[in-house]
N, C-alpha and C. Protein backbone atom coordinates (compact mmCIF):
# COMPACT_ATOMS: atom_id res chain seq x y z
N UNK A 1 -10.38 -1.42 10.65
CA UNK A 1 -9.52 -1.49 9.49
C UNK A 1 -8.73 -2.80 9.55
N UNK A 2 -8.82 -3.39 8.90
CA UNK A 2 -8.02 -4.69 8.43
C UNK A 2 -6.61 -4.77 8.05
N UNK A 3 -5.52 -5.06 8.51
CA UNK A 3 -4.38 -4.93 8.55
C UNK A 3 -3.48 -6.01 7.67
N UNK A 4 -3.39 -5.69 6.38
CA UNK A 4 -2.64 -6.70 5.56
C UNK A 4 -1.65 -6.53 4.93
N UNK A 5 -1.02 -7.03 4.70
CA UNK A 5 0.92 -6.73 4.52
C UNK A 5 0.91 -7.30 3.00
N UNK A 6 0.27 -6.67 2.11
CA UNK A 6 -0.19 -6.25 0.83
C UNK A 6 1.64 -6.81 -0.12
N UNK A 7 2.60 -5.79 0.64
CA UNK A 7 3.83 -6.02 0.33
C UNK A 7 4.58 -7.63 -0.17
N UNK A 8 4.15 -8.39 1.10
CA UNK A 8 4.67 -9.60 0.92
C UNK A 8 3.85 -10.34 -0.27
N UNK A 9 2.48 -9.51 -0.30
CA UNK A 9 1.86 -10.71 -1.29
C UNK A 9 2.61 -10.51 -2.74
N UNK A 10 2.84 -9.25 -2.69
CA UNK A 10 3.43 -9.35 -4.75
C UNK A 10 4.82 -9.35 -4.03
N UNK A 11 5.74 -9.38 -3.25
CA UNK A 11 7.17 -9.59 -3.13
C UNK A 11 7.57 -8.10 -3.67
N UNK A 12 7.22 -7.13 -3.14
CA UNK A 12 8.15 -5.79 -3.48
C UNK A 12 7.85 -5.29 -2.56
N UNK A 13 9.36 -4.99 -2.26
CA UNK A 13 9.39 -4.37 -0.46
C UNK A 13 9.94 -2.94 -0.16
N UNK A 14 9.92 -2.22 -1.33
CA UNK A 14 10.24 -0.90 -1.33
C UNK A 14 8.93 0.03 -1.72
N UNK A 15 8.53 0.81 -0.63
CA UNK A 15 7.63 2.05 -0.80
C UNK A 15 7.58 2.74 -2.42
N UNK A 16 8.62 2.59 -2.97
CA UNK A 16 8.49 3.53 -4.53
C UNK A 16 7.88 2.67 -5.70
N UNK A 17 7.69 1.41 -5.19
CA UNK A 17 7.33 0.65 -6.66
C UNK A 17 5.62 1.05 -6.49
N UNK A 18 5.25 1.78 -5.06
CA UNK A 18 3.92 1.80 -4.59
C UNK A 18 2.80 2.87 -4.94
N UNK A 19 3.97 3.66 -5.02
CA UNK A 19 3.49 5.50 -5.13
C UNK A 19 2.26 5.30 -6.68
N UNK A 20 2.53 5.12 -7.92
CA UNK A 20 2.06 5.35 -8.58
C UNK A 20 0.51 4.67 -8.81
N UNK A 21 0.63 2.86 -8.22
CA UNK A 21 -0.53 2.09 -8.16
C UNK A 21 -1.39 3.08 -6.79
N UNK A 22 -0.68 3.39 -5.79
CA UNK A 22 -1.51 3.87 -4.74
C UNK A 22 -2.12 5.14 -5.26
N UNK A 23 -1.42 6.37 -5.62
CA UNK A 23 -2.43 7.38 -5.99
C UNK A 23 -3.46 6.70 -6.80
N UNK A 24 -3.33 6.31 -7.96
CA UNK A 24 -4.62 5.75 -8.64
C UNK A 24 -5.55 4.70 -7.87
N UNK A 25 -5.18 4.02 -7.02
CA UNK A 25 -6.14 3.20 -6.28
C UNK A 25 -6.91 3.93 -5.41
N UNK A 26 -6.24 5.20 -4.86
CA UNK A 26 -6.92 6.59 -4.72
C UNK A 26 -7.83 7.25 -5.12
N UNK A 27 -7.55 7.23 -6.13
CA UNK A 27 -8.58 8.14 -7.31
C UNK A 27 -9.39 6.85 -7.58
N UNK A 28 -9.38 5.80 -7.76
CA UNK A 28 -10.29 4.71 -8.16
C UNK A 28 -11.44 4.74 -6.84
N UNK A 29 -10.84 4.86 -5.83
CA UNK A 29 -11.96 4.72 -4.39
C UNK A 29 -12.44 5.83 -4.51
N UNK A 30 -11.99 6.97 -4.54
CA UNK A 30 -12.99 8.50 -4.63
C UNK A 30 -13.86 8.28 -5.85
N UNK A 31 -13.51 7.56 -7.18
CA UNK A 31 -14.48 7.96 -7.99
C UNK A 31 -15.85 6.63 -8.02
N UNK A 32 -15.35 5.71 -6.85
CA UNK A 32 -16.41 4.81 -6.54
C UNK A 32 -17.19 5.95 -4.83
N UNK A 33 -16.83 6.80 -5.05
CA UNK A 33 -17.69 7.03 -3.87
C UNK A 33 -17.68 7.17 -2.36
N UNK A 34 -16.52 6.09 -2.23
CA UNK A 34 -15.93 5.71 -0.93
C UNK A 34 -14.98 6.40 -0.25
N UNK A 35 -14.82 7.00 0.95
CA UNK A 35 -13.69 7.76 1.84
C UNK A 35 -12.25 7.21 1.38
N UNK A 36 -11.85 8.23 0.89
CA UNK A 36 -10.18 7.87 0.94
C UNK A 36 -9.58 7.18 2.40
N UNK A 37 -9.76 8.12 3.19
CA UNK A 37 -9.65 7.99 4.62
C UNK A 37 -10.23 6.27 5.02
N UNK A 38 -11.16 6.31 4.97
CA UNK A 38 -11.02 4.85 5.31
C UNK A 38 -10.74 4.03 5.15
N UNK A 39 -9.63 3.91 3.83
CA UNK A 39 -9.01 2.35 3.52
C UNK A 39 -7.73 2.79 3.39
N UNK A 40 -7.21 4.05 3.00
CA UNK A 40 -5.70 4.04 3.53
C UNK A 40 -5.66 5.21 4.46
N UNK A 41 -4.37 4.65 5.14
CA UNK A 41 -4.46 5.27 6.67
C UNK A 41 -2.35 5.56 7.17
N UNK A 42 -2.39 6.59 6.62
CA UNK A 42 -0.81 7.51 6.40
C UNK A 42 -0.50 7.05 7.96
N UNK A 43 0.36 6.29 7.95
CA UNK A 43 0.96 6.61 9.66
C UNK A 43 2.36 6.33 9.60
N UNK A 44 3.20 6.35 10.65
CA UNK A 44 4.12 6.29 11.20
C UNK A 44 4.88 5.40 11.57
N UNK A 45 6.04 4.82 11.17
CA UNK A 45 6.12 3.47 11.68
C UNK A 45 7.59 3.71 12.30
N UNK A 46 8.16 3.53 13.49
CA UNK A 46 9.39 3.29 14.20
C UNK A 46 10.18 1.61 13.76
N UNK A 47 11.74 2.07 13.26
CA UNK A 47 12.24 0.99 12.85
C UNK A 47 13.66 1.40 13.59
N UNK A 48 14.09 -0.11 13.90
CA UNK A 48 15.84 0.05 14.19
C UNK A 48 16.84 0.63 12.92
N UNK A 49 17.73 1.21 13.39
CA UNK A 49 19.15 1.59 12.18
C UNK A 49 19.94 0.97 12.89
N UNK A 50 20.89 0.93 12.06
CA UNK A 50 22.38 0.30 12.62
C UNK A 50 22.69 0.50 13.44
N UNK A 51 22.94 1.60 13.92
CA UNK A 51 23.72 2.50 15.16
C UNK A 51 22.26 1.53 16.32
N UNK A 52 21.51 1.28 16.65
CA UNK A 52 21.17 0.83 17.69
C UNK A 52 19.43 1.90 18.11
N UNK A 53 19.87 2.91 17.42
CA UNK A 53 18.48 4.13 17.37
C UNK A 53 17.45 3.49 16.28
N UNK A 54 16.19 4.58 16.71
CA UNK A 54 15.03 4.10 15.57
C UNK A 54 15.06 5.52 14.89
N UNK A 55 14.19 5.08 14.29
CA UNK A 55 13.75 6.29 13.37
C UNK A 55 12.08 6.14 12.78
N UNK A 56 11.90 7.58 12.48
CA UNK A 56 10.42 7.25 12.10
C UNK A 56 10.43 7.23 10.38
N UNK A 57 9.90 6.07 10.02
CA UNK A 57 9.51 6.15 8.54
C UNK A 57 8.03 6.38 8.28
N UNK A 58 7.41 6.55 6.81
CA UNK A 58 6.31 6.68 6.25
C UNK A 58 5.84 5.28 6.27
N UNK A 59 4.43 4.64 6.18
CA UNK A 59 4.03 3.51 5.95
C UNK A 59 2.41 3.61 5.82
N UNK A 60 1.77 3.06 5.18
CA UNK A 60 0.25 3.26 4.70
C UNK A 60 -0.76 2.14 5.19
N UNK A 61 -1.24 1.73 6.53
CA UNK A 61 -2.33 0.61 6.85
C UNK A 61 -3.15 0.83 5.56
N UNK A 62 -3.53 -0.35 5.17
CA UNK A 62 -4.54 -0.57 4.31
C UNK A 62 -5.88 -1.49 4.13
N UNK A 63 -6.96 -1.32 3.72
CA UNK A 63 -8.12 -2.12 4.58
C UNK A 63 -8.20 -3.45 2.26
N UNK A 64 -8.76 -4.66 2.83
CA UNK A 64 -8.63 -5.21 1.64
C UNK A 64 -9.22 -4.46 0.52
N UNK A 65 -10.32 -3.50 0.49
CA UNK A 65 -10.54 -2.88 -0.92
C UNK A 65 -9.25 -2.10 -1.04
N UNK A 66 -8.48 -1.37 -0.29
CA UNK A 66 -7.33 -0.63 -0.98
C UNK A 66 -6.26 -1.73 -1.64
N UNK A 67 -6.32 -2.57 -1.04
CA UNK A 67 -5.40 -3.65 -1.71
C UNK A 67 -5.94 -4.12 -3.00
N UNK A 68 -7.41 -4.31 -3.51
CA UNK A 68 -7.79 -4.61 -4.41
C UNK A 68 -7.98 -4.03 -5.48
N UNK A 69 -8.20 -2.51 -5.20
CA UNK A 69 -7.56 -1.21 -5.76
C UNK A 69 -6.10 -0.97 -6.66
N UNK A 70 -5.01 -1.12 -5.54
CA UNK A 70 -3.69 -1.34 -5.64
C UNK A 70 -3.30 -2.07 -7.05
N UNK A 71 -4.27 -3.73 -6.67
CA UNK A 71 -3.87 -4.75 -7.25
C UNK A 71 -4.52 -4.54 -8.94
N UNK A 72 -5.67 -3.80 -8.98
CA UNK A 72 -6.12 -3.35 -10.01
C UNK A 72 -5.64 -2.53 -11.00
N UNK A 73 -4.53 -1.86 -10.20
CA UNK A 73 -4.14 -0.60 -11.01
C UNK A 73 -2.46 -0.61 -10.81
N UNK A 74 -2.09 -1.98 -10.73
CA UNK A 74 -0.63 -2.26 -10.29
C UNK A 74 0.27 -2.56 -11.90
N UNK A 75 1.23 -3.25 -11.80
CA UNK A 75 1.73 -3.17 -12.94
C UNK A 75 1.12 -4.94 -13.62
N UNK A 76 0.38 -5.20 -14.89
CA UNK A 76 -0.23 -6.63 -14.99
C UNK A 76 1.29 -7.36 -15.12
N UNK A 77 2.29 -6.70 -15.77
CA UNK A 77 3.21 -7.81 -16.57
C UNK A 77 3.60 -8.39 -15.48
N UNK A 78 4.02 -7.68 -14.03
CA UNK A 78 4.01 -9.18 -12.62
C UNK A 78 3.40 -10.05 -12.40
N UNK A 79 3.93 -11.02 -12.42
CA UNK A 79 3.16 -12.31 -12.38
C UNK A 79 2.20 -12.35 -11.01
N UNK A 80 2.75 -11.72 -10.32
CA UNK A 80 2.09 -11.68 -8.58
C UNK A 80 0.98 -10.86 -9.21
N UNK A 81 1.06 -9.68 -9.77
CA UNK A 81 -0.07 -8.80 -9.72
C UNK A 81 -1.06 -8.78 -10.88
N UNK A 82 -0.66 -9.77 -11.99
CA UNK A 82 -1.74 -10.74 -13.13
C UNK A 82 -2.29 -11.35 -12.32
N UNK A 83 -1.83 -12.32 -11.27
CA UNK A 83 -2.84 -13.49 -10.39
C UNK A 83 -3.28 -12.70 -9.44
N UNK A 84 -3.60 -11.40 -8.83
CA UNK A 84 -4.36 -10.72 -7.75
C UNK A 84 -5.42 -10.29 -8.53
């Protein structure tokens, strides 16, 4: 699986702008045929908080067809996600 930080390319760094392009980039890979499972990959990610502790958040590895997926079914009027 190919590991690309999808995030930085359109500049939105919050998980919620994601939810809606990702289910459909979802449903776009199942109805091409292809394992969900193999291009996004639900895991776990450990981050610092203030206090000095981590915590576990949600985070999604993604292989480049899920990104191209994403980018397909993202919002066009972003300029980042018209040029993907």
């Amino acid at each position: 699986m190919v590991r690309t930080r999808f995030t930085a390319s359109v500049r939105l760094f919050e998980m919620g702008y994601f939810i809606k392009p990702i289910i459909k980039a979802k449903t776009a890979c199942e109805a091409s045929e292809n394992s969900i499972s193999d291009h996004f990959a639900d895991v776990g990610k450990m981050v610092s908080i203030g206090s000095g502790t981590q915590r576990e958040i949600q985070d999604i590895m993604l292989t480049r067809y899920a990104c191209y997926l994403i980018a397909q079914n993202g919002d066009t009027r972003k300029e980042s996600i018209s040029f993907a």
